[in-house]
Each structure stands twice: as structure tokens, then as C-alpha cells.
N, C-alpha and C. Protein backbone atom coordinates (compact mmCIF):
# COMPACT_ATOMS: atom_id res chain seq x y z
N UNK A 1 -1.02 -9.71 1.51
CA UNK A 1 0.40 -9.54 1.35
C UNK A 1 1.04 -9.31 2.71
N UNK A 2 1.06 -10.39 3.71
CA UNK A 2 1.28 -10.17 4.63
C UNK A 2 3.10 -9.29 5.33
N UNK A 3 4.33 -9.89 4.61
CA UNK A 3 5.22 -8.46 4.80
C UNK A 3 4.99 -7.30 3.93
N UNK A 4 4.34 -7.56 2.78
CA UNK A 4 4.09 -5.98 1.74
C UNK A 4 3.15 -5.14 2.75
N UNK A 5 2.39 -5.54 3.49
CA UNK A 5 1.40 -4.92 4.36
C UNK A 5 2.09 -4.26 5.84
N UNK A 6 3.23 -4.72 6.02
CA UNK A 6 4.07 -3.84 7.07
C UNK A 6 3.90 -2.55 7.03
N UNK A 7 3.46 -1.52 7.66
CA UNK A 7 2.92 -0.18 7.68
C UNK A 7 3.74 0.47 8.78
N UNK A 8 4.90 -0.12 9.45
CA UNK A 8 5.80 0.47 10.85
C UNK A 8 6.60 1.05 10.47
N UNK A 9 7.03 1.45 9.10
CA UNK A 9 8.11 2.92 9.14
C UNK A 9 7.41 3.08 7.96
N UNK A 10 6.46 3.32 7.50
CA UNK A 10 5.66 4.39 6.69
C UNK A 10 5.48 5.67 7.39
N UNK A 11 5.26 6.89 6.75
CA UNK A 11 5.46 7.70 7.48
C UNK A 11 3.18 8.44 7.10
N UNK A 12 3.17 9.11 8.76
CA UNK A 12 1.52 9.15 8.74
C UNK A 12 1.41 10.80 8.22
N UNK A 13 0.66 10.76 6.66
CA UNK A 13 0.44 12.20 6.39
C UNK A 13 -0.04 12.86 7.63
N UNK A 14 -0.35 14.38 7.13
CA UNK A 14 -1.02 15.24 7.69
C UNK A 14 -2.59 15.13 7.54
N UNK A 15 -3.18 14.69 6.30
CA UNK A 15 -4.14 14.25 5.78
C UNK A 15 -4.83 13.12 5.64
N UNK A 16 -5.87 13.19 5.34
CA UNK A 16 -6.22 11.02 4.64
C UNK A 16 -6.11 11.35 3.53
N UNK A 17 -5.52 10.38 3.01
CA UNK A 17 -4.82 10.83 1.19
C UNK A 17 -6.64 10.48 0.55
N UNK A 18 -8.12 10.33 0.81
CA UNK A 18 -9.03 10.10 -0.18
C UNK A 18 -10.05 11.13 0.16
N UNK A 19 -10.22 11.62 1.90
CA UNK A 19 -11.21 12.70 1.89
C UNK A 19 -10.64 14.09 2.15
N UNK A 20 -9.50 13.77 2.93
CA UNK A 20 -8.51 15.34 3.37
C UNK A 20 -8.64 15.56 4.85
N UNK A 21 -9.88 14.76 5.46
CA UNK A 21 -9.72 14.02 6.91
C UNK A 21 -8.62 14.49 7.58
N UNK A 22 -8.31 14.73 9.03
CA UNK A 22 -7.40 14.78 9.90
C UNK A 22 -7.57 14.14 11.23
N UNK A 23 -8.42 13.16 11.48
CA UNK A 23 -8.50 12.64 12.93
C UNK A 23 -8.88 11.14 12.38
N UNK A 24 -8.10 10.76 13.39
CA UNK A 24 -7.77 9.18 13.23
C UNK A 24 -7.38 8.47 12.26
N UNK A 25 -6.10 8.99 11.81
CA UNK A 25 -5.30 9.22 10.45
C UNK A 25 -4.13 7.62 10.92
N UNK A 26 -4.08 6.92 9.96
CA UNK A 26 -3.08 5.88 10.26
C UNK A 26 -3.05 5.29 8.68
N UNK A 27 -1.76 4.50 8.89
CA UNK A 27 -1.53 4.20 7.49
C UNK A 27 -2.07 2.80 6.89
N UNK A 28 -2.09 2.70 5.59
CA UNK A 28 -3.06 1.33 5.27
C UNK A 28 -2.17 1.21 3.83
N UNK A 29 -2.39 -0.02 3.56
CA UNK A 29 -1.52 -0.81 2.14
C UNK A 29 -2.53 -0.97 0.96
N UNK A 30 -2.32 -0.57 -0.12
CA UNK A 30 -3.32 -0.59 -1.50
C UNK A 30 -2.44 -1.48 -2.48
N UNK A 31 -3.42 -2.62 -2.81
CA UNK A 31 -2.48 -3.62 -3.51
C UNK A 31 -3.56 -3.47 -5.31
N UNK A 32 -2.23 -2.88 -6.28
CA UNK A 32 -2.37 -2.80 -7.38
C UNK A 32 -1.85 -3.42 -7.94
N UNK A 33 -1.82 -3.64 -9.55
CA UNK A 33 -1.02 -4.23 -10.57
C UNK A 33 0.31 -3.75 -10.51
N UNK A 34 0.32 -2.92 -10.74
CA UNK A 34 2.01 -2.69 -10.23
C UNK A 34 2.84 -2.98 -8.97
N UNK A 35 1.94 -3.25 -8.09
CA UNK A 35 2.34 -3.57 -6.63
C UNK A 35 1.90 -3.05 -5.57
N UNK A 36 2.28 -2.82 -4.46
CA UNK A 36 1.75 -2.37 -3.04
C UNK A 36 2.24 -1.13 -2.72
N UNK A 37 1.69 0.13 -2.47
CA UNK A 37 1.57 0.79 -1.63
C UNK A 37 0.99 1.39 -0.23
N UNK A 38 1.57 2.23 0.14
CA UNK A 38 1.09 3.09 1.54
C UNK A 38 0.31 4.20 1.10
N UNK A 39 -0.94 4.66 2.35
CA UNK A 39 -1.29 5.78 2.08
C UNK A 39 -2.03 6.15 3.58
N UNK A 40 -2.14 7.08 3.90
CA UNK A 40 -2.58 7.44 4.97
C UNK A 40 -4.18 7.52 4.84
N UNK A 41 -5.03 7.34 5.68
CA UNK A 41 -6.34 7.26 5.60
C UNK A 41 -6.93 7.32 7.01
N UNK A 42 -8.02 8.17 7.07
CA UNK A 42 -8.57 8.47 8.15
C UNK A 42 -9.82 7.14 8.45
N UNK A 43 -9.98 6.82 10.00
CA UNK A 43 -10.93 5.60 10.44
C UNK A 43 -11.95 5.42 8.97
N UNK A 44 -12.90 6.92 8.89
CA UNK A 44 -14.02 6.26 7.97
C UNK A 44 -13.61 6.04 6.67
N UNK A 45 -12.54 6.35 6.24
CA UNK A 45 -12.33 5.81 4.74
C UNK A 45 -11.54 4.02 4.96
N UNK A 46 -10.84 4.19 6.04
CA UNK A 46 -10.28 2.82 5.96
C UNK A 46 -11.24 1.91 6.18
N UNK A 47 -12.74 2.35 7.03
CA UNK A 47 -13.72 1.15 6.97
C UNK A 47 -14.13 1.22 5.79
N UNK A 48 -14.18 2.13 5.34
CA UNK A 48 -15.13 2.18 4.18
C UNK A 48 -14.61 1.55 2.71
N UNK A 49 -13.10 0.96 3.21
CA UNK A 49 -12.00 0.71 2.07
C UNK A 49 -12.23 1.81 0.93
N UNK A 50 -12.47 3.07 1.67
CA UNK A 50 -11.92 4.16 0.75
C UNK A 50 -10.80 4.23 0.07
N UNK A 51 -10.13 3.39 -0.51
CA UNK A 51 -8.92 3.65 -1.13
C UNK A 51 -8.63 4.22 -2.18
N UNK A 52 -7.92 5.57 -1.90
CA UNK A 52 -7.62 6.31 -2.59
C UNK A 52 -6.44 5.82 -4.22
N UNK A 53 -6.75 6.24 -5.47
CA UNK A 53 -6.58 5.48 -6.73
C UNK A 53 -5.57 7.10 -7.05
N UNK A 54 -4.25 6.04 -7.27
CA UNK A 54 -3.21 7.29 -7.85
C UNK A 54 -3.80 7.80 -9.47
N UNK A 55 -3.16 8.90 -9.86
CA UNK A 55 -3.89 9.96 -10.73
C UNK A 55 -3.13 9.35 -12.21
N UNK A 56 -2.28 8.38 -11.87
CA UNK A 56 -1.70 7.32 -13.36
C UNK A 56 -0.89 6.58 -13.00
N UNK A 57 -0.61 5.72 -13.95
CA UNK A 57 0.39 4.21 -14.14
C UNK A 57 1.90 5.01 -13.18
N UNK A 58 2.51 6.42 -13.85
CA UNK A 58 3.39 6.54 -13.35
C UNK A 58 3.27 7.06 -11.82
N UNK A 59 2.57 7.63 -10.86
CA UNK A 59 2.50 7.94 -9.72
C UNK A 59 2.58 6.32 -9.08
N UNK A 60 1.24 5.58 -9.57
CA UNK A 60 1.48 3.88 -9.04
C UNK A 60 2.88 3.48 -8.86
N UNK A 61 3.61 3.91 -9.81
CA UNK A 61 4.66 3.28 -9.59
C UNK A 61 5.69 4.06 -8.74
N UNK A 62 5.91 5.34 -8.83
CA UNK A 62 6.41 6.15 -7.70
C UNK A 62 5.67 5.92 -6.53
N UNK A 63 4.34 5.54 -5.79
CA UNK A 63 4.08 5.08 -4.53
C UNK A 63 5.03 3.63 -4.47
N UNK A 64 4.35 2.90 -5.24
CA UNK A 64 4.99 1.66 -5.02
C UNK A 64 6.19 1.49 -4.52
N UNK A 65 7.12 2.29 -5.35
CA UNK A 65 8.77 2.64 -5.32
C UNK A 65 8.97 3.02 -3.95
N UNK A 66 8.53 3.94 -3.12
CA UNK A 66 8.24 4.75 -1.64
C UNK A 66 8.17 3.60 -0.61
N UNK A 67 7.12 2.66 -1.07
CA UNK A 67 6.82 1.91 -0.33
C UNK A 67 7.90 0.54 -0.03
N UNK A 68 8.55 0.28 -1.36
CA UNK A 68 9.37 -0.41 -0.66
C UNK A 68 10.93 0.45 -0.11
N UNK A 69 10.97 1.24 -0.04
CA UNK A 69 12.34 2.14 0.53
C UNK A 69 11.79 1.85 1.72
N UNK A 70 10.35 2.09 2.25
CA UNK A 70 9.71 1.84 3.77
C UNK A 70 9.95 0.30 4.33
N UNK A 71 9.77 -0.46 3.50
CA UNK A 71 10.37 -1.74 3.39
C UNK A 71 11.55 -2.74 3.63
N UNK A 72 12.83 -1.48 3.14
CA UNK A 72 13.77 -1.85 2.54
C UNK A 72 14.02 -3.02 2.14
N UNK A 73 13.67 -2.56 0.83
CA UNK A 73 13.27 -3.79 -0.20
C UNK A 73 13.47 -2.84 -1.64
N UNK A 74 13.53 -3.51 -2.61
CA UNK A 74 13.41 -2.98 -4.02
C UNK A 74 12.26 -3.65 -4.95
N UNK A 75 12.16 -3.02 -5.56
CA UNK A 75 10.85 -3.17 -6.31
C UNK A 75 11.13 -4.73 -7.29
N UNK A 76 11.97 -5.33 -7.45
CA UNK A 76 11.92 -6.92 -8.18
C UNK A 76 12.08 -7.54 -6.36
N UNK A 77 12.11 -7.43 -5.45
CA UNK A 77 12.00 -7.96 -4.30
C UNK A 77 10.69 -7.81 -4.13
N UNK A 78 10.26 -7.42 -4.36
CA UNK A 78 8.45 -6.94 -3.96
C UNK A 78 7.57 -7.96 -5.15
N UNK A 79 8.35 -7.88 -6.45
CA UNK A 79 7.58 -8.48 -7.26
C UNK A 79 7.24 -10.19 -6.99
N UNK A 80 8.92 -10.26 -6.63
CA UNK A 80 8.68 -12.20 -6.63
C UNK A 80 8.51 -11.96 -4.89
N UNK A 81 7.81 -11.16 -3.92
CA UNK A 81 6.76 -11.55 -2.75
C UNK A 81 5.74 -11.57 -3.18
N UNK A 82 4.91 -10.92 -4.21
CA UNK A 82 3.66 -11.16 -5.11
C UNK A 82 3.85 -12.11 -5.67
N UNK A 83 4.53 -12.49 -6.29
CA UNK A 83 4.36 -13.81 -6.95
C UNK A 83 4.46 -14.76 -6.37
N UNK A 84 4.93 -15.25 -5.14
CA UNK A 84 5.10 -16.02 -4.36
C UNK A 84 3.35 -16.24 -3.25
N UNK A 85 3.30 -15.12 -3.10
CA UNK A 85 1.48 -15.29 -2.62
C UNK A 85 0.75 -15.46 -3.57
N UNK A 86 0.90 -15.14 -4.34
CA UNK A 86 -0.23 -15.75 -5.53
C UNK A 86 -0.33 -16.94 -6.07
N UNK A 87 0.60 -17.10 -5.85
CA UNK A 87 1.05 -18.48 -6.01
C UNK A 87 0.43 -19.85 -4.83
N UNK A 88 0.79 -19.00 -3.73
CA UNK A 88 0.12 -20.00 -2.46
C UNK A 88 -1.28 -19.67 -2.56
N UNK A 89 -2.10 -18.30 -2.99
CA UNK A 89 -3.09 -18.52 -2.87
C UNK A 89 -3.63 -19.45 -4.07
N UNK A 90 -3.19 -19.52 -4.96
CA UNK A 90 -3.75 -20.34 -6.29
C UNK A 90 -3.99 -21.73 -5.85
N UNK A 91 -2.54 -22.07 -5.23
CA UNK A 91 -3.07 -23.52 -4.89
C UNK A 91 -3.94 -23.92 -3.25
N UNK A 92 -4.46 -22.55 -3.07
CA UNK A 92 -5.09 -23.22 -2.01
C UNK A 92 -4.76 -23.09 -0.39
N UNK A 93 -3.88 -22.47 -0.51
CA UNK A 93 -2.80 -23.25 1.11
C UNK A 93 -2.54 -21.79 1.82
């Protein structure tokens, strides 16, 4: 999701949102059914694609929501950029 993956005005917890980590903390994009979010993650979880899994459907969608305000974008703007890559990836190109 190459603009959903823009991470330059996300803002960098205090934490890594999957171990609680504090050194070498930067932000990374988690692409769900509901859509794309941000989350902060320290080096070994981001190699490790530690990605941290919100606690239900409704938090998913309150990150999601966050993420495109970081965006500025709204959440049916976000949807048809997913649909639009999925689309290019389906056919190939």
C-alpha cells in the first residue's frame, strides 16, 4: 500500500506497541480487513514482523480512523486506495 504506508506524520509512541520495547522505536503500517494502520514498533519486532493485533473489530477501526487523520484522508478515501491496489495486484501489473 504504497501511500497507505506513509509513516511521516504518524506520531512515534513511547513504547513498541507488541513487546513494550523502548530503543529503536519507529513507526510501521499493519494492513487489515478493515484497512491500514500505524503502530510504533521497536527494530526486533519490526524484523520479526511482530505485528501487534488490536484487542477487536472496534479498536481496528479506531486505529485505522487515526491513521488516516495522519494521512489526511478519510476512511472511504482509504478504502477505494485498497481497492485500487488490489486491483493492480490481481491483474498482475
Amino acid at each position: 500500500m504504497s501511500g497507505l504506508d506513509d509513516t511521516s506524520r504518524c506520531p512515534v509512541a513511547a513504547a513498541c506497541a507488541t513487546c513494550g520495547g523502548t530503543s529503536k522505536l519507529a513507526v510501521a503500517t499493519i494492513d487489515t480487513p478493515v484497512g491500514v494502520y500505524c503502530a510504533t514498533l521497536c527494530g526486533r519486532c519490526a524484523q520479526a514482523e511482530g505485528m501487534v493485533r488490536p484487542p477487536s473489530w472496534g479498536a481496528a477501526i479506531d486505529l485505522v480512523t487515526a491513521h488516516c487523520g495522519h494521512l489526511g484522508i478519510d476512511v472511504d478515501q482509504m478504502a477505494e486506495l485498497m481497492d485500487a491496489e488490489r486491483a493492480t495486484d490481481a491483474d498482475g501489473w
